[in-house]
C-alpha atoms as a PDB file:
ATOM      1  CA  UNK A   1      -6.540  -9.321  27.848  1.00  0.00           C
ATOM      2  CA  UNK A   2     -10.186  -7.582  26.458  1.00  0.00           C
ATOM      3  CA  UNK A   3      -9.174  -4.073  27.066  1.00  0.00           C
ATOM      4  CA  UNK A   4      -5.549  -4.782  26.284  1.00  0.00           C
ATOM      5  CA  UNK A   5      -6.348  -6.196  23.005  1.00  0.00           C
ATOM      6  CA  UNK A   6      -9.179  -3.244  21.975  1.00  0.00           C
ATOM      7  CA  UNK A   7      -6.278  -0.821  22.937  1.00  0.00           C
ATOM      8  CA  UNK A   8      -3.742  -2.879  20.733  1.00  0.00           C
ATOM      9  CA  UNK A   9      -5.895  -2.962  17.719  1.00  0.00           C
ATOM     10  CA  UNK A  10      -7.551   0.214  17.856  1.00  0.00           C
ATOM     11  CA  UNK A  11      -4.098   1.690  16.155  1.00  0.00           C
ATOM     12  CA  UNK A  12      -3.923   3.551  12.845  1.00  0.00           C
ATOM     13  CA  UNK A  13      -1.122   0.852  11.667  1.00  0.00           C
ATOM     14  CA  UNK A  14      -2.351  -2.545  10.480  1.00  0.00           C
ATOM     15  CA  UNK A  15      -2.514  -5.060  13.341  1.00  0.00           C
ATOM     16  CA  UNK A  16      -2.365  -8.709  11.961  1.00  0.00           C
ATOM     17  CA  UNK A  17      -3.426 -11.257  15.260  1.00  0.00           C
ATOM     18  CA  UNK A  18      -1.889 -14.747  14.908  1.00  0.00           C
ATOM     19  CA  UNK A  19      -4.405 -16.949  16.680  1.00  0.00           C
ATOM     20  CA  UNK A  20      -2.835 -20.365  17.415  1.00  0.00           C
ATOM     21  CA  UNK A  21      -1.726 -23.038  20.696  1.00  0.00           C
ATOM     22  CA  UNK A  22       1.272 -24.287  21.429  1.00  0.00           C
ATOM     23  CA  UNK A  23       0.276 -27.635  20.243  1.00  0.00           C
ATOM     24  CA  UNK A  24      -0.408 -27.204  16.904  1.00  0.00           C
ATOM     25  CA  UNK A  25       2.075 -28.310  14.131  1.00  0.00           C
ATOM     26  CA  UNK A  26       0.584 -25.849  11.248  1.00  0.00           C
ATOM     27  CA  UNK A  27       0.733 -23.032  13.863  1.00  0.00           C
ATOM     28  CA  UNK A  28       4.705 -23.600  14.836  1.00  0.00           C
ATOM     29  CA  UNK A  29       4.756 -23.655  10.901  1.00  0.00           C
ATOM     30  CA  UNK A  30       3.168 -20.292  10.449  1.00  0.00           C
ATOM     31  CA  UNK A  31       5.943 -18.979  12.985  1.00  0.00           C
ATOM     32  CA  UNK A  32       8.618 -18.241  10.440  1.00  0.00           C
ATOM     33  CA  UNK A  33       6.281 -16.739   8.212  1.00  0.00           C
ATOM     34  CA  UNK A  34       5.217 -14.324  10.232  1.00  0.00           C
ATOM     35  CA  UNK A  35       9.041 -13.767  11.479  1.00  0.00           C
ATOM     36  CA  UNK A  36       9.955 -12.389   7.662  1.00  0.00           C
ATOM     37  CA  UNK A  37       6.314 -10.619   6.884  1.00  0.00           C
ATOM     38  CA  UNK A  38       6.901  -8.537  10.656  1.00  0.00           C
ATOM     39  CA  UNK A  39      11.169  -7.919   9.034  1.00  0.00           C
ATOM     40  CA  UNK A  40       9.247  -7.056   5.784  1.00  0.00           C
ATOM     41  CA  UNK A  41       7.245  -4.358   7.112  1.00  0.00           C
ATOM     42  CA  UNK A  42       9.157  -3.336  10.206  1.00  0.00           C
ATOM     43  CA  UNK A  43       7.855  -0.327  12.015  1.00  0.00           C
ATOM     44  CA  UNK A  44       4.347  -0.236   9.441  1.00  0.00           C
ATOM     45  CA  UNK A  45       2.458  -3.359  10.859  1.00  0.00           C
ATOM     46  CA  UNK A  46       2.347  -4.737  14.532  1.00  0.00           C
ATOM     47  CA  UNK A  47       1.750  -8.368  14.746  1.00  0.00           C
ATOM     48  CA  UNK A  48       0.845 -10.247  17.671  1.00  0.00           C
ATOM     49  CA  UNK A  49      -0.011 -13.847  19.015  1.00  0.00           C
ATOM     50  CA  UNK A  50      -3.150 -14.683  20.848  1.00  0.00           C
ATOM     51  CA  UNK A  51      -3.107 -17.866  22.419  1.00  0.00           C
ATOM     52  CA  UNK A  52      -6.548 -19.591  21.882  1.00  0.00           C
ATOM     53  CA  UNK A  53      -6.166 -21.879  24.867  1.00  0.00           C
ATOM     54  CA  UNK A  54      -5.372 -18.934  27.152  1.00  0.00           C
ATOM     55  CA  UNK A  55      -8.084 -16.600  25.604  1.00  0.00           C
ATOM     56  CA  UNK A  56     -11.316 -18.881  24.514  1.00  0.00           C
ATOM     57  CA  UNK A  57     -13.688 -15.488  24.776  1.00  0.00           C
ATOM     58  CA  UNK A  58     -11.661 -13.947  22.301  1.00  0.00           C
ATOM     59  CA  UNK A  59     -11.582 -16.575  19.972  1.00  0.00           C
ATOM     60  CA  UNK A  60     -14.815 -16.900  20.372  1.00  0.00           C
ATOM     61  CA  UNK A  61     -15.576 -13.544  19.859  1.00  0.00           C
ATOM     62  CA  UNK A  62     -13.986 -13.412  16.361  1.00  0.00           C
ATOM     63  CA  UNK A  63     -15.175 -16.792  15.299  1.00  0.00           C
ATOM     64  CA  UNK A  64     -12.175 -18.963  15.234  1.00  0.00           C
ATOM     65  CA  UNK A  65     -12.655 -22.534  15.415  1.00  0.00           C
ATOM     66  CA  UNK A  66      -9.323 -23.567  13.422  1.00  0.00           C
ATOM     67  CA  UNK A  67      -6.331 -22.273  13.758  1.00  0.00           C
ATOM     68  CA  UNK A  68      -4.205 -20.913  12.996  1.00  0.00           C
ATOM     69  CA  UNK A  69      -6.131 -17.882  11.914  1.00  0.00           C
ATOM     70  CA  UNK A  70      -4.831 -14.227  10.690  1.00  0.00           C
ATOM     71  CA  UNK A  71      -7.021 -11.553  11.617  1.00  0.00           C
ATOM     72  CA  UNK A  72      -5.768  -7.929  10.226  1.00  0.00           C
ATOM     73  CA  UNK A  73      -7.680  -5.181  11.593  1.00  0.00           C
ATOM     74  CA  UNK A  74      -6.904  -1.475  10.915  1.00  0.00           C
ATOM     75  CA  UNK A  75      -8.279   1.120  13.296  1.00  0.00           C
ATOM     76  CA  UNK A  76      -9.816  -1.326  15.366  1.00  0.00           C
ATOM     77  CA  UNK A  77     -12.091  -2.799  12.375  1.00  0.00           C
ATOM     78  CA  UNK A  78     -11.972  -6.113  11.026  1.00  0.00           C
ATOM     79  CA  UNK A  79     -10.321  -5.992   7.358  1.00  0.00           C
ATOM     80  CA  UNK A  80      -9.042  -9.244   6.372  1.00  0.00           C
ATOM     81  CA  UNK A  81      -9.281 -12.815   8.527  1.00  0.00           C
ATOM     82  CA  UNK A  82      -8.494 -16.219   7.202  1.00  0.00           C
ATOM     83  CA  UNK A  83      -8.033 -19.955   8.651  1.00  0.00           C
ATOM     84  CA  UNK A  84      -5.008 -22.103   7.954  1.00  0.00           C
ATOM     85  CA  UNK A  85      -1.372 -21.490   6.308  1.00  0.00           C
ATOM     86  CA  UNK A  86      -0.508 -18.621   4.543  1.00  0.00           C
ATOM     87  CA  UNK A  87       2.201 -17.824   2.740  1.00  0.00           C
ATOM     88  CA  UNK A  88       4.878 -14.678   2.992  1.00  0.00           C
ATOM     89  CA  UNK A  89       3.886 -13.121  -0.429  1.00  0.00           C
ATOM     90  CA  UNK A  90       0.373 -13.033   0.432  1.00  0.00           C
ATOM     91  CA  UNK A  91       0.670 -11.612   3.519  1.00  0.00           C
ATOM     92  CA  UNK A  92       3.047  -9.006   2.005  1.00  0.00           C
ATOM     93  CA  UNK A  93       0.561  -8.340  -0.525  1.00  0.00           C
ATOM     94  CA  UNK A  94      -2.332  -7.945   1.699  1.00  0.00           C
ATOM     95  CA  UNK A  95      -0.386  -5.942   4.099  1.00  0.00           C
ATOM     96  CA  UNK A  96       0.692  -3.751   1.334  1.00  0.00           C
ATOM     97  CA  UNK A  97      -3.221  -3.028   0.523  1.00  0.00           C
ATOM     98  CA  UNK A  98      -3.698  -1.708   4.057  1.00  0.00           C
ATOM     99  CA  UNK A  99      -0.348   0.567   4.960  1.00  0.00           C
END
């Protein structure tokens, strides 16, 4: 997943990473969210899921130790990261910032 995940945020488009499990309620929660924010912003933001179960190093690596926790990078650089529930209008307006 290491060099995948490099490749995937290394793009000139905001990236937001969902990190979350299966198990958690807050993280199923989030799901919807990030549903409308991704219809929102079709085509000028990728998001994608990283499951923290099936990729401890990376979690690691960025520091998360609740989830779930947004990470936006933009050309492969850290910009914005944040634990817990978030709502659609401040993802909007965060992605907004960035494209």
């Amino acid at each position: 997943m290491k060099g995948k995940f490099e490749t995937l945020i290394a793009q000139d488009a905001p990236v937001l990473v969902d990190f979350y499990a299966d198990w958690c309620g807050p993280c199923q929660a989030m799901a919807p969210v990030l549903k409308e924010v991704a219809k929102a912003h079709e085509g000028k933001v990728k998001i994608i899921k990283v499951d923290v179960d099936k990729n401890q190093p990376l979690a690691q690596k960025f520091g998360v130790r609740s989830i779930p926790t947004l990470i936006l990078f933009k050309n492969g650089k850290l910009v914005w990261q944040k634990a817990g529930m978030q709502t659609i209008k401040n993802l909007s307006d965060l992605l907004a910032k960035e494209i």
